[in-house]
C-alpha atoms as a PDB file:
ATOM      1  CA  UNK A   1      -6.405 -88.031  -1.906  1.00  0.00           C
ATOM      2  CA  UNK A   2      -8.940 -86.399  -3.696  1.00  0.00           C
ATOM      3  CA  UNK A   3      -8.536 -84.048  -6.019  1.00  0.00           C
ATOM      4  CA  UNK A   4      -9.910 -80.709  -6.951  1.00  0.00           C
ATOM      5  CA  UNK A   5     -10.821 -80.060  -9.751  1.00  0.00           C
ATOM      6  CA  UNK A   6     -11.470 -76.736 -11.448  1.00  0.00           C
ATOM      7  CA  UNK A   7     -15.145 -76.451 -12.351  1.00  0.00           C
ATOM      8  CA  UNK A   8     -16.354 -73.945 -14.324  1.00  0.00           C
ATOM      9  CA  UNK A   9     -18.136 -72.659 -11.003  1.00  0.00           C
ATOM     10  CA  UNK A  10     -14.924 -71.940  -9.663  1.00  0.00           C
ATOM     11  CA  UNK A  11     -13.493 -69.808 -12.209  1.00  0.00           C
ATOM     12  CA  UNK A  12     -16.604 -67.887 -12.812  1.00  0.00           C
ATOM     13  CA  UNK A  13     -16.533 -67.173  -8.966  1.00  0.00           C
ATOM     14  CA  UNK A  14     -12.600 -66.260  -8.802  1.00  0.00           C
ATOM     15  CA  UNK A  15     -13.203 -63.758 -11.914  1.00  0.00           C
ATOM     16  CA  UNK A  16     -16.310 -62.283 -10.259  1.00  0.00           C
ATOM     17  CA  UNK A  17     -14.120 -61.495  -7.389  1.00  0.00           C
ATOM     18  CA  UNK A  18     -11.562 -60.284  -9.083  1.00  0.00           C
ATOM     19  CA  UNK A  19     -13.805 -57.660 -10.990  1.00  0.00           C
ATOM     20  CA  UNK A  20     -15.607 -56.775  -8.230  1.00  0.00           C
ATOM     21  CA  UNK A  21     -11.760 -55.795  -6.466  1.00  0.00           C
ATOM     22  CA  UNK A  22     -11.010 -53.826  -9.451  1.00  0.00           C
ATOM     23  CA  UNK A  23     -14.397 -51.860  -9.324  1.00  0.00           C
ATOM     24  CA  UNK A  24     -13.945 -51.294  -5.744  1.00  0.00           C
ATOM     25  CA  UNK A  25     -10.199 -50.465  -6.567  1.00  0.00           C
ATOM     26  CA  UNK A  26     -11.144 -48.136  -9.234  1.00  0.00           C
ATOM     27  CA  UNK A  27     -13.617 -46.251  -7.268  1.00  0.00           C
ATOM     28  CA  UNK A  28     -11.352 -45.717  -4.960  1.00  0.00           C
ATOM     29  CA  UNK A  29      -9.283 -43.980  -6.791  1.00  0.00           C
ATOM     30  CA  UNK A  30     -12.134 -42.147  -8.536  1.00  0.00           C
ATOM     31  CA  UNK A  31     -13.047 -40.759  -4.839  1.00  0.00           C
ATOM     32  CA  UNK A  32      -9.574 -40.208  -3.784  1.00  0.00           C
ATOM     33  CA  UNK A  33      -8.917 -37.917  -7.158  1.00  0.00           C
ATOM     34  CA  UNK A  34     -12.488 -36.110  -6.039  1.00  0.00           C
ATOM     35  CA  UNK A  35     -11.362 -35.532  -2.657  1.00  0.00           C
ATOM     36  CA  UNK A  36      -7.933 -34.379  -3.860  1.00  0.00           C
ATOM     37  CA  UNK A  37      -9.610 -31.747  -6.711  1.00  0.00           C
ATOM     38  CA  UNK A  38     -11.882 -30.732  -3.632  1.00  0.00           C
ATOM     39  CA  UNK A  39      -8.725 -29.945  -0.952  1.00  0.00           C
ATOM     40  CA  UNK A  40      -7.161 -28.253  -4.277  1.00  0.00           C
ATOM     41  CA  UNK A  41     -10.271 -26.175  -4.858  1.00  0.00           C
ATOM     42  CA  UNK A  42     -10.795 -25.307  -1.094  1.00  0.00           C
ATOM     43  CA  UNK A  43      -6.933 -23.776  -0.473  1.00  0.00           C
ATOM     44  CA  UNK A  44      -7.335 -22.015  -3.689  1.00  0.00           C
ATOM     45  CA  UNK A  45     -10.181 -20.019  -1.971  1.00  0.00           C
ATOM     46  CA  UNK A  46      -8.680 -20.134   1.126  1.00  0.00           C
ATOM     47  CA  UNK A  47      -5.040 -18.066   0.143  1.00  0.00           C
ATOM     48  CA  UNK A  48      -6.754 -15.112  -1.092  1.00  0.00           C
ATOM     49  CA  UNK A  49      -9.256 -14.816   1.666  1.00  0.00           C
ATOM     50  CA  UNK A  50      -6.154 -15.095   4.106  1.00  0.00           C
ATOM     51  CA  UNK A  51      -3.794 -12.765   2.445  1.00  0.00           C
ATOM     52  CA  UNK A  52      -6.578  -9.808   2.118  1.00  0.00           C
ATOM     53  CA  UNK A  53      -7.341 -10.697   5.967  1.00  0.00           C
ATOM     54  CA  UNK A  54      -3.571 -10.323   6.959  1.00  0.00           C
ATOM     55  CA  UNK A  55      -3.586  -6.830   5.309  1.00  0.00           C
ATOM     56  CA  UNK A  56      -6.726  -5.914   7.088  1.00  0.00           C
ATOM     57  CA  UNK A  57      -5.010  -6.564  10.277  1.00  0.00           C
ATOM     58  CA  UNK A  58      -2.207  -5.013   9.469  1.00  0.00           C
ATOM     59  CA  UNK A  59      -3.861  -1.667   8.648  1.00  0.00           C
ATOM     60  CA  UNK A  60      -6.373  -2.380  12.247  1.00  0.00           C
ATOM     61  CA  UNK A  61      -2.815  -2.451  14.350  1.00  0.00           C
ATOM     62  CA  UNK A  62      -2.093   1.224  12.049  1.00  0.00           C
ATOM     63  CA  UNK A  63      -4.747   2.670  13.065  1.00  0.00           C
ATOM     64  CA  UNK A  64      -4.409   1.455  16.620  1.00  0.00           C
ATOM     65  CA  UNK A  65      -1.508   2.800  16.710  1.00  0.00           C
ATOM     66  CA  UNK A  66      -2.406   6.498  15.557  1.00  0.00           C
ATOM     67  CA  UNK A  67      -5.413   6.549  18.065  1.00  0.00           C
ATOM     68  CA  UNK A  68      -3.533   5.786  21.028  1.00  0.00           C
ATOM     69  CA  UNK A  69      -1.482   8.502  20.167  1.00  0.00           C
ATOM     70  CA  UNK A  70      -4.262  10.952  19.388  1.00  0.00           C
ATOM     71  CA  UNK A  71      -6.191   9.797  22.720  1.00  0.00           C
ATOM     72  CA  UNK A  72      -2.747  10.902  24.350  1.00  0.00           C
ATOM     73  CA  UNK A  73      -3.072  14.083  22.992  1.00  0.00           C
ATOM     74  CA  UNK A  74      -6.788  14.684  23.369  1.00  0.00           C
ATOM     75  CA  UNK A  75      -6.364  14.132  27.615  1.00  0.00           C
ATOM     76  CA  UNK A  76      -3.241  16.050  27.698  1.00  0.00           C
ATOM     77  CA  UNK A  77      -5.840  18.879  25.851  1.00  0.00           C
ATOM     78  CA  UNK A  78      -7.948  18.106  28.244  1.00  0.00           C
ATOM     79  CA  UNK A  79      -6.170  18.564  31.567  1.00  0.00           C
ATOM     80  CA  UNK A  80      -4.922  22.196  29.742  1.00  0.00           C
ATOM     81  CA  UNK A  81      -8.401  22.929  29.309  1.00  0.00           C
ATOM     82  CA  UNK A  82      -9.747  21.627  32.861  1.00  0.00           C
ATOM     83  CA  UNK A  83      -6.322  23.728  34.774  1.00  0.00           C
ATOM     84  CA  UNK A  84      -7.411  27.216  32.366  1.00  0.00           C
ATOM     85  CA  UNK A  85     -11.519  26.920  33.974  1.00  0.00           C
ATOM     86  CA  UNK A  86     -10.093  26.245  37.814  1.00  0.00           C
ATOM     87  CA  UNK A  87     -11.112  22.709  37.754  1.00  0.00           C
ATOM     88  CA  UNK A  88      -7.323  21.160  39.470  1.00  0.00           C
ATOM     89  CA  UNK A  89      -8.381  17.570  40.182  1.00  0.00           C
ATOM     90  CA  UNK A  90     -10.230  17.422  36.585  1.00  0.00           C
ATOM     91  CA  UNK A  91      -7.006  18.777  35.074  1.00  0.00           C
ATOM     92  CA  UNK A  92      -5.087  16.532  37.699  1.00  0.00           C
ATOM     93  CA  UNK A  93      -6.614  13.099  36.866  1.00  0.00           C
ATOM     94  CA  UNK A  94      -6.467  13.695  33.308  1.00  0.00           C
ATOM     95  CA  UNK A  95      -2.891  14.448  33.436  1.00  0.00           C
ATOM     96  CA  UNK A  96      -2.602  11.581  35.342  1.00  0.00           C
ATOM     97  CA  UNK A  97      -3.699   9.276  32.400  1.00  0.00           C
ATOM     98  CA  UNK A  98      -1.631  11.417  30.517  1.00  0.00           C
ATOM     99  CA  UNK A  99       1.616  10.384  31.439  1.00  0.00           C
ATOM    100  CA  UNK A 100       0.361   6.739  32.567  1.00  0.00           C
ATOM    101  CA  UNK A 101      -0.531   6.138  28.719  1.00  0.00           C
ATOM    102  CA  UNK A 102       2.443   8.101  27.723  1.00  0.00           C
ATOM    103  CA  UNK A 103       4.838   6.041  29.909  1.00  0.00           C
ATOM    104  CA  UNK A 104       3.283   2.515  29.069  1.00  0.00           C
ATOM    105  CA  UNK A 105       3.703   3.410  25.206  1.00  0.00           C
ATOM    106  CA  UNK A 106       7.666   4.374  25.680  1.00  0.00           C
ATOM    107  CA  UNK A 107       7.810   1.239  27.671  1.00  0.00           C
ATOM    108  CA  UNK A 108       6.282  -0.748  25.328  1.00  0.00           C
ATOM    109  CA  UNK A 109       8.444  -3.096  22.969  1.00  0.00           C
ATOM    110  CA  UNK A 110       5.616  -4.421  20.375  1.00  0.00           C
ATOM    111  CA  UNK A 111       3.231  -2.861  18.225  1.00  0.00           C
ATOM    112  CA  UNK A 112       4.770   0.669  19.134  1.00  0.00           C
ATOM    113  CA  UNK A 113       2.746   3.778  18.027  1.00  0.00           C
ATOM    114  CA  UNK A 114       6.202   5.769  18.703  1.00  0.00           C
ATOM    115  CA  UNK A 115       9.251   6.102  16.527  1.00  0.00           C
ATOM    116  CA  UNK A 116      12.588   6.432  18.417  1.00  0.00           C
ATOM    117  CA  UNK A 117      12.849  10.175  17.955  1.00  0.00           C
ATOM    118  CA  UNK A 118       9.618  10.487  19.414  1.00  0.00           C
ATOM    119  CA  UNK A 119      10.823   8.216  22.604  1.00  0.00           C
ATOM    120  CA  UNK A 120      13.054  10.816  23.153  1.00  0.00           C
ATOM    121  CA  UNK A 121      10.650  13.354  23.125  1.00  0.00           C
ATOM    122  CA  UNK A 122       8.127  11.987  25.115  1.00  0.00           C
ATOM    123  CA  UNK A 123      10.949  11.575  27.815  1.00  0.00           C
ATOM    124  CA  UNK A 124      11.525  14.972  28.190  1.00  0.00           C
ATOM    125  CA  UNK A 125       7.483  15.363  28.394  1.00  0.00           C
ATOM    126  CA  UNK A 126       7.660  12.897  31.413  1.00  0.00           C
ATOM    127  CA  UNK A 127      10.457  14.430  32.895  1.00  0.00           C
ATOM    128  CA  UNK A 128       7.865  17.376  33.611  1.00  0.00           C
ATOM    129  CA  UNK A 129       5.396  15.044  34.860  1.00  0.00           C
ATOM    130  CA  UNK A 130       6.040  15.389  39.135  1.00  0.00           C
ATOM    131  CA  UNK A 131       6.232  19.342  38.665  1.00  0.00           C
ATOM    132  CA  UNK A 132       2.965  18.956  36.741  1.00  0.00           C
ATOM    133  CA  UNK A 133       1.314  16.988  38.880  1.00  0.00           C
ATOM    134  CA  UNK A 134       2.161  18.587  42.305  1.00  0.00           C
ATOM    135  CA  UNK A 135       1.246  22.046  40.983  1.00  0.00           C
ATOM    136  CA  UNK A 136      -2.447  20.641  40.235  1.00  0.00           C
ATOM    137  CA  UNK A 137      -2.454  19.141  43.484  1.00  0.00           C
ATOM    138  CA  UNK A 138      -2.269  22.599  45.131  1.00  0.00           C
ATOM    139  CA  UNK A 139      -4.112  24.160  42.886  1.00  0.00           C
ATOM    140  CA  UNK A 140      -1.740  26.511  41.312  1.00  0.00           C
ATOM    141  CA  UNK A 141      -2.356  28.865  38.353  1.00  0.00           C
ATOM    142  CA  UNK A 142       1.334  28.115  37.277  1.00  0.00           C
ATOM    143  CA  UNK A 143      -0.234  24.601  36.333  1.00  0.00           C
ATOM    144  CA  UNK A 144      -1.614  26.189  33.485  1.00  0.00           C
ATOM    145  CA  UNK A 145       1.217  27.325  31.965  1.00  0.00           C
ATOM    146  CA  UNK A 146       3.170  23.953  32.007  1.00  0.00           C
ATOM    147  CA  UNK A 147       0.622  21.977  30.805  1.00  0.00           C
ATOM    148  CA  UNK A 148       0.198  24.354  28.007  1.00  0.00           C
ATOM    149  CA  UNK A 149       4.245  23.975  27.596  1.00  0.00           C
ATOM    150  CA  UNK A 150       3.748  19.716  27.747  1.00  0.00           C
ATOM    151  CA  UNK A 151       0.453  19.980  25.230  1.00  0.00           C
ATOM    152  CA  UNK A 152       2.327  22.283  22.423  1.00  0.00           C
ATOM    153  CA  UNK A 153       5.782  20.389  23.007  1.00  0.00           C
ATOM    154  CA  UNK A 154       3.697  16.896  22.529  1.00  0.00           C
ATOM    155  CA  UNK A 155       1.876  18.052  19.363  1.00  0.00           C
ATOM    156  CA  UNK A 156       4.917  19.506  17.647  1.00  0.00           C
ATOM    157  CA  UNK A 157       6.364  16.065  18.487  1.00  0.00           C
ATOM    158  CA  UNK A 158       3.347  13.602  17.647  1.00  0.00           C
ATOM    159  CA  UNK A 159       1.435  15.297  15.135  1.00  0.00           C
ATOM    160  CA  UNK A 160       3.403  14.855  11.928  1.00  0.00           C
ATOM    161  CA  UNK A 161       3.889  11.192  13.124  1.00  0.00           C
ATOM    162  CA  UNK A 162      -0.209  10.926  13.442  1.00  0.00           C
ATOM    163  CA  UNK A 163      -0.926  12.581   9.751  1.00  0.00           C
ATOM    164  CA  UNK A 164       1.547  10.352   8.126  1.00  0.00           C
ATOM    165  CA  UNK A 165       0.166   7.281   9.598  1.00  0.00           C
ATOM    166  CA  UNK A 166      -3.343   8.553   8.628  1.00  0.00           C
ATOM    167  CA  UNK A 167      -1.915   8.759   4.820  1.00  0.00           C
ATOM    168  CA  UNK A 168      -0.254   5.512   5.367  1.00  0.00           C
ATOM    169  CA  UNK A 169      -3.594   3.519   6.923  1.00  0.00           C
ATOM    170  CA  UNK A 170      -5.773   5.544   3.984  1.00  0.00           C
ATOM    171  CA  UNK A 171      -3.878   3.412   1.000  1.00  0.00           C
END
């Protein structure tokens, strides 16, 4: 058998390699320790931005909330209005929407505009609604009268609720 022996190629060659592993090794790391700083730097930008856009939505879904209760109001004024000049199917449709808006925000079970005190209230608004509504139908004066009844019954009910969300939403 033969046998090898070292040279001082060899060992020149094995050492070469073995530096050039440890460079490569040792970038590596240097690149890994960038990319790690980098991430670092990124979600430290990234929190604040998130937090202030969380409280932005959160004060969007406030005011939502206090302008489908003022649109309530404004087509419940609206239909009073429309019933006081003559004009029944007007007043009609946009008592209509009224209660249809009114009934789909009791209903609701997220993101309510309506505190439970005002639930009950507006219950006792929709109880009215079928009188209401059949009285504009046949174009009776008496129409008048009840909406006025539903439209100073809702705003003694609802308007507090709408100024303190307005304070609340202006913080």
């Amino acid at each position: 058998m033969t046998e090898v022996k070292d040279s001082p190629r060899n060992g020149d060659a094995e050492r070469k390699d073995q530096t050039s592993a440890k460079n490569q090794s040792s970038t590596l790391k240097r690149i890994g320790i960038y990319a790690a700083i980098l991430v670092a730097v990124f979600l430290l930008g990234l929190i604040p931005m998130w937090l202030s856009a969380r409280e932005r939505s959160s004060e969007r879904d406030a005011v939502q909330r206090s302008l489908r209760v003022s649109q309530m109001q404004n087509r419940l004024a609206s239909a009073a209005i429309d019933a006081r000049r003559g004009e029944y199917e007007q007043a009609r449709n946009a008592a209509s929407d009224f209660f249809t808006n009114l009934r789909t925000e009791v209903d609701r079970t997220q993101d309510r505009a309506l505190t439970t005190e005002q639930n009950t209230r507006a219950e006792k608004i929709l109880a009215t609604r079928d009188d209401i509504i059949t009285l504009l139908a046949r174009n009776d004066p008496a129409s008048v009268d009840r909406l006025s009844d539903a439209y100073v019954a809702y705003r003694e009910g609802f308007g507090n609720a709408q100024t303190a969300s307005n304070v609340a939403s202006q913080r």
